[in-house]
N, C-alpha and C. Protein backbone atom coordinates (compact mmCIF):
# COMPACT_ATOMS: atom_id res chain seq x y z
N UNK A 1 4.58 -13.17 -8.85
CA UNK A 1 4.70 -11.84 -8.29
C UNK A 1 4.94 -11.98 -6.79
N UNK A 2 6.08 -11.19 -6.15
CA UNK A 2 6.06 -11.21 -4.98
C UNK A 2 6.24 -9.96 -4.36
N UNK A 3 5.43 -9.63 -3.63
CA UNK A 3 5.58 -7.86 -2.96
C UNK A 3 6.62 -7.67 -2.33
N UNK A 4 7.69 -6.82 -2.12
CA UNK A 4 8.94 -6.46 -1.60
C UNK A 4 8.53 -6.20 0.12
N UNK A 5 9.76 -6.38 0.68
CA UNK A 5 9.09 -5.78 2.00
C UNK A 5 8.97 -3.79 1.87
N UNK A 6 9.43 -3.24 0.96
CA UNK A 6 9.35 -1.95 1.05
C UNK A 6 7.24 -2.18 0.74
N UNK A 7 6.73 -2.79 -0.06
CA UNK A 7 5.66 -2.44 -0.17
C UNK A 7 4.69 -3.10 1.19
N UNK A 8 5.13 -4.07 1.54
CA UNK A 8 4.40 -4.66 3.08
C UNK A 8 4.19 -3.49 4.37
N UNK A 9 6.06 -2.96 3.94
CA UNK A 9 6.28 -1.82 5.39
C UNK A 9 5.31 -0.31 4.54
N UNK A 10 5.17 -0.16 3.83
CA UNK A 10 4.44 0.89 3.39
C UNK A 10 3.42 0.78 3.94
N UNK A 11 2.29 0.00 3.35
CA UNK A 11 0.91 -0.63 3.87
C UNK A 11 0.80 -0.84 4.92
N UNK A 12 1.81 -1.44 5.83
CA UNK A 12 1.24 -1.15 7.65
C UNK A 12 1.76 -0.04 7.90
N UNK A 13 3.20 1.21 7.34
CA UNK A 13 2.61 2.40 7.74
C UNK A 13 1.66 3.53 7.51
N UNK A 14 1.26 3.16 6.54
CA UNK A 14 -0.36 4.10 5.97
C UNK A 14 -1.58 3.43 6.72
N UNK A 15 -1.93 2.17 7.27
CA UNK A 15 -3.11 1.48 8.21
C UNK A 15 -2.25 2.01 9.30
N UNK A 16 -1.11 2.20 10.07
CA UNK A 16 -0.81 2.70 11.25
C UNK A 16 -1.90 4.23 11.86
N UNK A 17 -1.01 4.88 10.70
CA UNK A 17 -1.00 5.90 10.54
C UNK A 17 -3.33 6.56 10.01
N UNK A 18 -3.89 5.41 9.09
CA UNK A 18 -5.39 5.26 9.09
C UNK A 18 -5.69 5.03 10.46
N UNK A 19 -5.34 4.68 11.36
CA UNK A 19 -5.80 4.18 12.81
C UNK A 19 -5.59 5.43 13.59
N UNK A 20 -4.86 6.37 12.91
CA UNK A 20 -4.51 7.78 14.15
C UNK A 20 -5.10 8.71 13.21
N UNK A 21 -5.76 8.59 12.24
CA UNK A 21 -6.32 9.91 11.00
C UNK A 21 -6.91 10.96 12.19
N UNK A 22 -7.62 10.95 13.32
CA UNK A 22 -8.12 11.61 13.96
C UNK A 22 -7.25 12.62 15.16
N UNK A 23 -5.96 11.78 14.94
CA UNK A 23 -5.44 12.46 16.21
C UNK A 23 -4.14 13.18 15.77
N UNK A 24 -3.91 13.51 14.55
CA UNK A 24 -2.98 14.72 14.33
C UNK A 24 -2.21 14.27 13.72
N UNK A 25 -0.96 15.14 13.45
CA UNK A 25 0.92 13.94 13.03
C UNK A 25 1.20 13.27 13.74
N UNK A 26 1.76 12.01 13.58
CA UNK A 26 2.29 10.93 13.48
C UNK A 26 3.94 10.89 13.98
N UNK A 27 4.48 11.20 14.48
CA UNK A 27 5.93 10.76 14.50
C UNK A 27 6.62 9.39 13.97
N UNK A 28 7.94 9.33 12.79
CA UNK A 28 7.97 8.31 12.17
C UNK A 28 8.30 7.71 13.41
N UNK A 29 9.31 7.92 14.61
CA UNK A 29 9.63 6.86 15.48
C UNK A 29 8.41 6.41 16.25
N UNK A 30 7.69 6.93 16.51
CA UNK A 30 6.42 5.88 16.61
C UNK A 30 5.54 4.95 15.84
N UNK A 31 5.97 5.11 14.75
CA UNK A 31 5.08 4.02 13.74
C UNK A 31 6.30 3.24 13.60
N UNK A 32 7.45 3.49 13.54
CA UNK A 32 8.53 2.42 13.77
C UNK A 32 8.28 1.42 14.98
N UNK A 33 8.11 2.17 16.06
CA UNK A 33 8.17 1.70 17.25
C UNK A 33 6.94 0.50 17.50
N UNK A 34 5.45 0.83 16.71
CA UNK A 34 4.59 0.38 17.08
C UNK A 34 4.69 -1.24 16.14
N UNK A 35 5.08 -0.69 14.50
CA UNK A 35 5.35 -1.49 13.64
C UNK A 35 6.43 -2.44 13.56
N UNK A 36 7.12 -2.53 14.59
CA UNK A 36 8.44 -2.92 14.50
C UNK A 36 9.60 -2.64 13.24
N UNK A 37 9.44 -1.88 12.43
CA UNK A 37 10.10 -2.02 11.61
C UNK A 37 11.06 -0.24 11.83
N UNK A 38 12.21 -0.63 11.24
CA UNK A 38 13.46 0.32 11.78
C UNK A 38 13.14 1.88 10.44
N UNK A 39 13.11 2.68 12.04
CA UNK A 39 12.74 4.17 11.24
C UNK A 39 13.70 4.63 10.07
N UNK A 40 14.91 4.27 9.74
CA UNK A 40 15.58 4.36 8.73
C UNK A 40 14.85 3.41 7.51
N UNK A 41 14.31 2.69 7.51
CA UNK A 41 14.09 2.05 6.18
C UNK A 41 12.39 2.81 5.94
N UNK A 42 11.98 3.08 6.88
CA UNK A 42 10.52 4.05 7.25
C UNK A 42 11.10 5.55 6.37
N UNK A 43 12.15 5.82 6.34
CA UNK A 43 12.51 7.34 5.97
C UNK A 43 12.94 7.15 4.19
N UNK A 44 13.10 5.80 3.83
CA UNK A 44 12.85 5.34 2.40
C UNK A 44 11.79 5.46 1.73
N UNK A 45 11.29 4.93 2.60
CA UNK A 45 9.74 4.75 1.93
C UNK A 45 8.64 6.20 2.13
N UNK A 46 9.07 6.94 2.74
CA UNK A 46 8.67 8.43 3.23
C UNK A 46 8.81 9.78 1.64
N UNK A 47 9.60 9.59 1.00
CA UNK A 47 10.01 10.34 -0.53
C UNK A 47 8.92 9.74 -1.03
N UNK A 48 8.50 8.44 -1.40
CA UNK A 48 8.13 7.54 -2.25
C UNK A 48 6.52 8.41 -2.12
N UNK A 49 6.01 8.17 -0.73
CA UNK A 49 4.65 8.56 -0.69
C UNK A 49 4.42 10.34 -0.44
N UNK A 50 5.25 10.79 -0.40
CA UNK A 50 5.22 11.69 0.01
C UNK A 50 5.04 12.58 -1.40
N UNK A 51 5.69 12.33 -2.52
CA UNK A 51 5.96 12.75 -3.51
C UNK A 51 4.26 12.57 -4.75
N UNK A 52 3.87 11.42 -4.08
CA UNK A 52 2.53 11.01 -4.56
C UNK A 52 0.86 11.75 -4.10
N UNK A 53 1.55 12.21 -3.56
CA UNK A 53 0.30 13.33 -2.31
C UNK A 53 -0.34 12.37 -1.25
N UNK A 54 0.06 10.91 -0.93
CA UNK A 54 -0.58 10.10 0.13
C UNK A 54 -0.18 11.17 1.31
N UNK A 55 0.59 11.55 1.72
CA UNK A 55 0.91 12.14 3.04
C UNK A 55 1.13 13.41 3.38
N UNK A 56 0.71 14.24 4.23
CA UNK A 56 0.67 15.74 4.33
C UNK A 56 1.95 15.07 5.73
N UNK A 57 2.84 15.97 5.70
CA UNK A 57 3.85 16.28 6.58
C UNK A 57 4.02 17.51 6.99
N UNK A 58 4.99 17.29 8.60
CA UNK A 58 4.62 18.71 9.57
C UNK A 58 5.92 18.68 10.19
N UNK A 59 6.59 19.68 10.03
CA UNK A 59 7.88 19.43 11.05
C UNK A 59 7.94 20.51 12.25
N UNK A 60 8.92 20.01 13.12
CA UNK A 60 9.03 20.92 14.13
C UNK A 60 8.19 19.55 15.09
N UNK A 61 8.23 20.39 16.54
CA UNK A 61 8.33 19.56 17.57
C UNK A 61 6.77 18.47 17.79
N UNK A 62 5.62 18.90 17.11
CA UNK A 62 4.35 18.30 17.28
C UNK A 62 4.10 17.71 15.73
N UNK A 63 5.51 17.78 14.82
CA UNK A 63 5.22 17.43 13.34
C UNK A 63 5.38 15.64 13.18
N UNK A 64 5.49 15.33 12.63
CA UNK A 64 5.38 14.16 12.06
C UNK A 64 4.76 14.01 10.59
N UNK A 65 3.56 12.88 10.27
CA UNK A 65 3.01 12.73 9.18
C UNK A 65 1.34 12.10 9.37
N UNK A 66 0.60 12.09 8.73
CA UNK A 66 -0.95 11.74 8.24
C UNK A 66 -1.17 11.65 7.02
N UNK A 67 -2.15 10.88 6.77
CA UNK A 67 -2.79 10.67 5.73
C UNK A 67 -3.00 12.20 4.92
N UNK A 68 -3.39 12.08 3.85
CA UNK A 68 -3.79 13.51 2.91
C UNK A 68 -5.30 13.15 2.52
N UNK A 69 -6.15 12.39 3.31
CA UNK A 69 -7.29 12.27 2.92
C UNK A 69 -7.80 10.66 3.92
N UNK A 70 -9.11 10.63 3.39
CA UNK A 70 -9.51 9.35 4.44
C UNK A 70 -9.44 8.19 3.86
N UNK A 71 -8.96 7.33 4.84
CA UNK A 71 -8.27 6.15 4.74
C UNK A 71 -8.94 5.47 3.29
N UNK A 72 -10.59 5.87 3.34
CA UNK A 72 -11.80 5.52 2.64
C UNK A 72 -11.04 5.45 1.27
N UNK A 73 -10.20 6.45 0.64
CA UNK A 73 -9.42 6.46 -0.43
C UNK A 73 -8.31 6.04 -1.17
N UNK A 74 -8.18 5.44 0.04
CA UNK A 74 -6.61 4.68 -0.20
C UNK A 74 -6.70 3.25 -0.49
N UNK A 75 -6.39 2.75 -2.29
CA UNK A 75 -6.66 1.37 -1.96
C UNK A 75 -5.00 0.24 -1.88
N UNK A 76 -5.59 -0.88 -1.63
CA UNK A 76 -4.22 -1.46 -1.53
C UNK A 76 -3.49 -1.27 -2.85
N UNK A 77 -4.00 -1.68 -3.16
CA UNK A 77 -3.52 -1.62 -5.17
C UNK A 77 -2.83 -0.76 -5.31
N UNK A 78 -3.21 0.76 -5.31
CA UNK A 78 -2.78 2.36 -5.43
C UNK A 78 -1.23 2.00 -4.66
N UNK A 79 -1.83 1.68 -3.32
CA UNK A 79 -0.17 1.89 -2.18
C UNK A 79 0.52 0.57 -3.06
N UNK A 80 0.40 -0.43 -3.58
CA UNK A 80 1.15 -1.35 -3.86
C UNK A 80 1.89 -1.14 -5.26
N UNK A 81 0.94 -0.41 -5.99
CA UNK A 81 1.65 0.01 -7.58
C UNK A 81 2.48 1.18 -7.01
N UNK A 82 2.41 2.36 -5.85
CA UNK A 82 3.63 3.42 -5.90
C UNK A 82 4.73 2.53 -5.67
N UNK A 83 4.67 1.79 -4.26
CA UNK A 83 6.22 1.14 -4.03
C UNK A 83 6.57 -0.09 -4.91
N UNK A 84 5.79 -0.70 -5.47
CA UNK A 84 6.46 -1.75 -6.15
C UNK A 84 6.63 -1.55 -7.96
N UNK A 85 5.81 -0.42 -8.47
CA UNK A 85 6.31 0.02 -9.73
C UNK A 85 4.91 -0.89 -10.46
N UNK A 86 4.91 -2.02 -10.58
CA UNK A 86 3.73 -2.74 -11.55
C UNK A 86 3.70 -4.20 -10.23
N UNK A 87 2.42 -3.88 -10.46
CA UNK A 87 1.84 -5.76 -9.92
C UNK A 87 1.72 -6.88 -11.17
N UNK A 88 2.34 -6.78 -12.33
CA UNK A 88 1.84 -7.56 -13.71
C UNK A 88 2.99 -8.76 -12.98
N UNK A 89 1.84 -10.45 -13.59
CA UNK A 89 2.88 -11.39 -13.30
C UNK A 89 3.79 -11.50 -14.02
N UNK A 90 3.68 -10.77 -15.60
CA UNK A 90 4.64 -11.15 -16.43
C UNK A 90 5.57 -9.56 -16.86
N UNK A 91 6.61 -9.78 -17.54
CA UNK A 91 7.24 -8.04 -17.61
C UNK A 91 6.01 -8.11 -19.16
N UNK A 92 5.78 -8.66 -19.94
CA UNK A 92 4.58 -8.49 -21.31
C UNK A 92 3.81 -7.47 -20.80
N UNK A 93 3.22 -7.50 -19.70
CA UNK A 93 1.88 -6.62 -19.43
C UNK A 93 2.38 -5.46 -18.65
N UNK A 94 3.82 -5.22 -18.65
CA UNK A 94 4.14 -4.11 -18.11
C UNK A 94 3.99 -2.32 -19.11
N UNK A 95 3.66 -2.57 -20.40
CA UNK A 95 3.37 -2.00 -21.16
C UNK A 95 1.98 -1.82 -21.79
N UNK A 96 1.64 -0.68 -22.69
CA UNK A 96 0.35 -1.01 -22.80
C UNK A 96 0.75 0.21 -23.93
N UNK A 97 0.13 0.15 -25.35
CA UNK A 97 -0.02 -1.86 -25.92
C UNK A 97 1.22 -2.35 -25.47
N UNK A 98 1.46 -4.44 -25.42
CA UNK A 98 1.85 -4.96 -25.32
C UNK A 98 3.20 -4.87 -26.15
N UNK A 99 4.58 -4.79 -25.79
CA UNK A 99 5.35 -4.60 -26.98
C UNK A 99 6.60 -5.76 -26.98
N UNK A 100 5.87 -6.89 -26.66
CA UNK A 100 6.78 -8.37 -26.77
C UNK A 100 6.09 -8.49 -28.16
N UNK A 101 7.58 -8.87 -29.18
CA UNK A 101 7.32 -9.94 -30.05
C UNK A 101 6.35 -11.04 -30.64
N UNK A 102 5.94 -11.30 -29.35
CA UNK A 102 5.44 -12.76 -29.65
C UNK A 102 4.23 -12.45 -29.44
N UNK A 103 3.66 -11.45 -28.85
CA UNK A 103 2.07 -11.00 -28.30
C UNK A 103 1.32 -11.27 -29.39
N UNK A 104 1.65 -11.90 -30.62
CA UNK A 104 0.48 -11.98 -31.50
C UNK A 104 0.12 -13.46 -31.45
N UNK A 105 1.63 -14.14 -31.28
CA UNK A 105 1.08 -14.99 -31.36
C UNK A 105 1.46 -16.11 -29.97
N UNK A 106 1.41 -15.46 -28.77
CA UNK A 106 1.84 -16.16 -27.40
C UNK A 106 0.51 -17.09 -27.39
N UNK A 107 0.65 -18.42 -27.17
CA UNK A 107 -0.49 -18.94 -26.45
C UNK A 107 -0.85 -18.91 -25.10
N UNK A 108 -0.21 -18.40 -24.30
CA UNK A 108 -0.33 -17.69 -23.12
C UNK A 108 -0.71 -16.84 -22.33
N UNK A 109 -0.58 -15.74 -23.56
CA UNK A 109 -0.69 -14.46 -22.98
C UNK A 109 -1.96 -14.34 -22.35
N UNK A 110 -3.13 -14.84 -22.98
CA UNK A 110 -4.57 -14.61 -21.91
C UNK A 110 -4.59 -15.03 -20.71
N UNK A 111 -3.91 -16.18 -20.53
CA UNK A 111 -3.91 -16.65 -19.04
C UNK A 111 -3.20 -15.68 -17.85
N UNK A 112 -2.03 -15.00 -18.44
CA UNK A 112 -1.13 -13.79 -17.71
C UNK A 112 -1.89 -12.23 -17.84
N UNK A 113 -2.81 -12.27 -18.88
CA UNK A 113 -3.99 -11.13 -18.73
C UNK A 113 -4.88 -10.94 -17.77
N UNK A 114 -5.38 -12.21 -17.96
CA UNK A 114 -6.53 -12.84 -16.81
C UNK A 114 -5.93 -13.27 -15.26
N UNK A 115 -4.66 -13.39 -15.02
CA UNK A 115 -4.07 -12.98 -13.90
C UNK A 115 -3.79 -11.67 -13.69
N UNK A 116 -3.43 -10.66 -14.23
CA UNK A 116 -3.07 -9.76 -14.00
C UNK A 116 -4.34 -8.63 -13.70
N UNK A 117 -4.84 -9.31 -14.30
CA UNK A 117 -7.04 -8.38 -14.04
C UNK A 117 -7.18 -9.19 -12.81
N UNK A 118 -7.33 -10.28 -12.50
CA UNK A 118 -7.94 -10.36 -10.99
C UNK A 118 -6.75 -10.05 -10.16
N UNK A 119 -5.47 -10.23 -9.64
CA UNK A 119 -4.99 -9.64 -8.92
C UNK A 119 -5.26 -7.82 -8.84
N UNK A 120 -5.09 -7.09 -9.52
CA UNK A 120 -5.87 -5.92 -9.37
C UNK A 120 -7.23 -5.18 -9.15
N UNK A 121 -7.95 -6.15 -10.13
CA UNK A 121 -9.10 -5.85 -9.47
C UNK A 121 -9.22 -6.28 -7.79
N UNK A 122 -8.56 -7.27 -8.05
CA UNK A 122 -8.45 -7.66 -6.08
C UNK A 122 -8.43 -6.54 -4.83
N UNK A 123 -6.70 -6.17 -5.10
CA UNK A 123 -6.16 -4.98 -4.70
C UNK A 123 -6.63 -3.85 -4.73
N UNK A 124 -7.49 -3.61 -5.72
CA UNK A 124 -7.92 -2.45 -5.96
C UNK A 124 -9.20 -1.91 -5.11
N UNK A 125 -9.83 -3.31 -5.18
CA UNK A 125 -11.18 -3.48 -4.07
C UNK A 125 -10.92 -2.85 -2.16
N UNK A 126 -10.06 -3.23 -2.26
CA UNK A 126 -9.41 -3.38 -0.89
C UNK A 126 -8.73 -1.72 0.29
N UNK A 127 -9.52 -1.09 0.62
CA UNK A 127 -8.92 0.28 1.13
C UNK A 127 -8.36 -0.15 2.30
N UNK A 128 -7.66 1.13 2.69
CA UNK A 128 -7.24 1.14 4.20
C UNK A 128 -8.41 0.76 5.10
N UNK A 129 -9.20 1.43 4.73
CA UNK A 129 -10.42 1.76 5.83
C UNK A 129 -10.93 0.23 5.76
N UNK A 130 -11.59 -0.62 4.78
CA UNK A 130 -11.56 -1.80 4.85
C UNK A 130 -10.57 -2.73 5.81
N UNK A 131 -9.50 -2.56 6.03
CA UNK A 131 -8.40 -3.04 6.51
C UNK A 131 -8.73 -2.76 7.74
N UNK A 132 -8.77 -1.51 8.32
CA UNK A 132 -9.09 -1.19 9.39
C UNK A 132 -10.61 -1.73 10.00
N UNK A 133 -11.73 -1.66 9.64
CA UNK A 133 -12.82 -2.51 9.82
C UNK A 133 -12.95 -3.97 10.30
N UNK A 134 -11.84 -4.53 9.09
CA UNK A 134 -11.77 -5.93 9.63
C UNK A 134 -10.81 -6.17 10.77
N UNK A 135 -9.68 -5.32 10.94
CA UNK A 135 -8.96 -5.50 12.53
C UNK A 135 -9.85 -5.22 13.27
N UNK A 136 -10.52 -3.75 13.71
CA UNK A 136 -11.58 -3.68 14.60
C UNK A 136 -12.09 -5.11 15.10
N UNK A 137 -12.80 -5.58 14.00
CA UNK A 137 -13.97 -6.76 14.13
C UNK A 137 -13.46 -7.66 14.65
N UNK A 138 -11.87 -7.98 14.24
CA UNK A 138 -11.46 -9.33 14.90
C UNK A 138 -11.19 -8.72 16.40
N UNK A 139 -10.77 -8.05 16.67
CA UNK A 139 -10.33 -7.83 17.88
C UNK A 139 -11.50 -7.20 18.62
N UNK A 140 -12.72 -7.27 18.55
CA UNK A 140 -14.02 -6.81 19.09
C UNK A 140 -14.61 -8.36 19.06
N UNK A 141 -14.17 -9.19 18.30
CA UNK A 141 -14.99 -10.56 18.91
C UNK A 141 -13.76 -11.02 19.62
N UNK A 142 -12.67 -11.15 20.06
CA UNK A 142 -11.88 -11.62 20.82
C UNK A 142 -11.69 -11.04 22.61
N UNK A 143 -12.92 -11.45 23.13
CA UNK A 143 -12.71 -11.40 24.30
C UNK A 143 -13.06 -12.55 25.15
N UNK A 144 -12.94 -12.25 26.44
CA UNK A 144 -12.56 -13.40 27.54
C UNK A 144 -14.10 -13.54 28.26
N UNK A 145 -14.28 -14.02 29.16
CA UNK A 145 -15.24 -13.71 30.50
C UNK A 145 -14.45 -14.17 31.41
């Protein structure tokens, strides 16, 4: 399994955007700007979440975008299954029940089960707000004298 960059650029703009929950809309050219990544491929990925209820949007001159709730709710998993469709390592577990052929008798298949349960349960563990905690922390023990 490998995450697309549409799902990487998603996830640092929803933690961008968790880091300003307090201070209103968002302008996409500033989370471009901050994120480095180009506000046109930001306006892709904008339908995707938008359509999911992650983001309340505001237009007009003080509009932009925010979260639709606290970061507390948002886990990686959730943001990683809208933009990437399934986290399963194999296409077998993209269904449910299983509707490969061979699922009765794969000698495999548990091992691609049992991957596919801890990568999610992983992801799933994992919120914005978590995310945000641990930047805090690193960058609160990184100082000078």
């Amino acid at each position: 399994m490998k995450i697309s960059t549409k799902g990487r650029y998603a996830l640092r703009m929803l933690l961008d955007l968790a880091e300003r929950q307090n201070d209103g809309y968002t302008a996409l050219k500033d989370i471009a700007a901050r994120q480095g990544i180009s506000k046109k491929y930001l306006e892709q990925i904008i339908p995707i979440l938008n359509q999911s209820g992650i983001l309340q949007a505001s237009r007009g001159f003080q509009g932009g975008y925010r979260l639709a709730k606290s970061p507390d709710k948002y886990t990686v998993g959730d943001i990683l299954r809208l933009t990437e469709g399934s986290l399963s390592p194999v296409a077998c577990l993209d269904h449910e029940p299983n509707q490969c052929s061979r699922c009765d008798e794969c000698a495999t298949l548990s091992v691609w089960q049992g991957l596919n349960r801890v990568i999610n349960e992983y992801l799933d563990s994992i919120t914005l707000q978590d995310l945000l905690d641990r930047q805090r922390e690193r960058y609160s023990n990184d100082y000078m004298i």
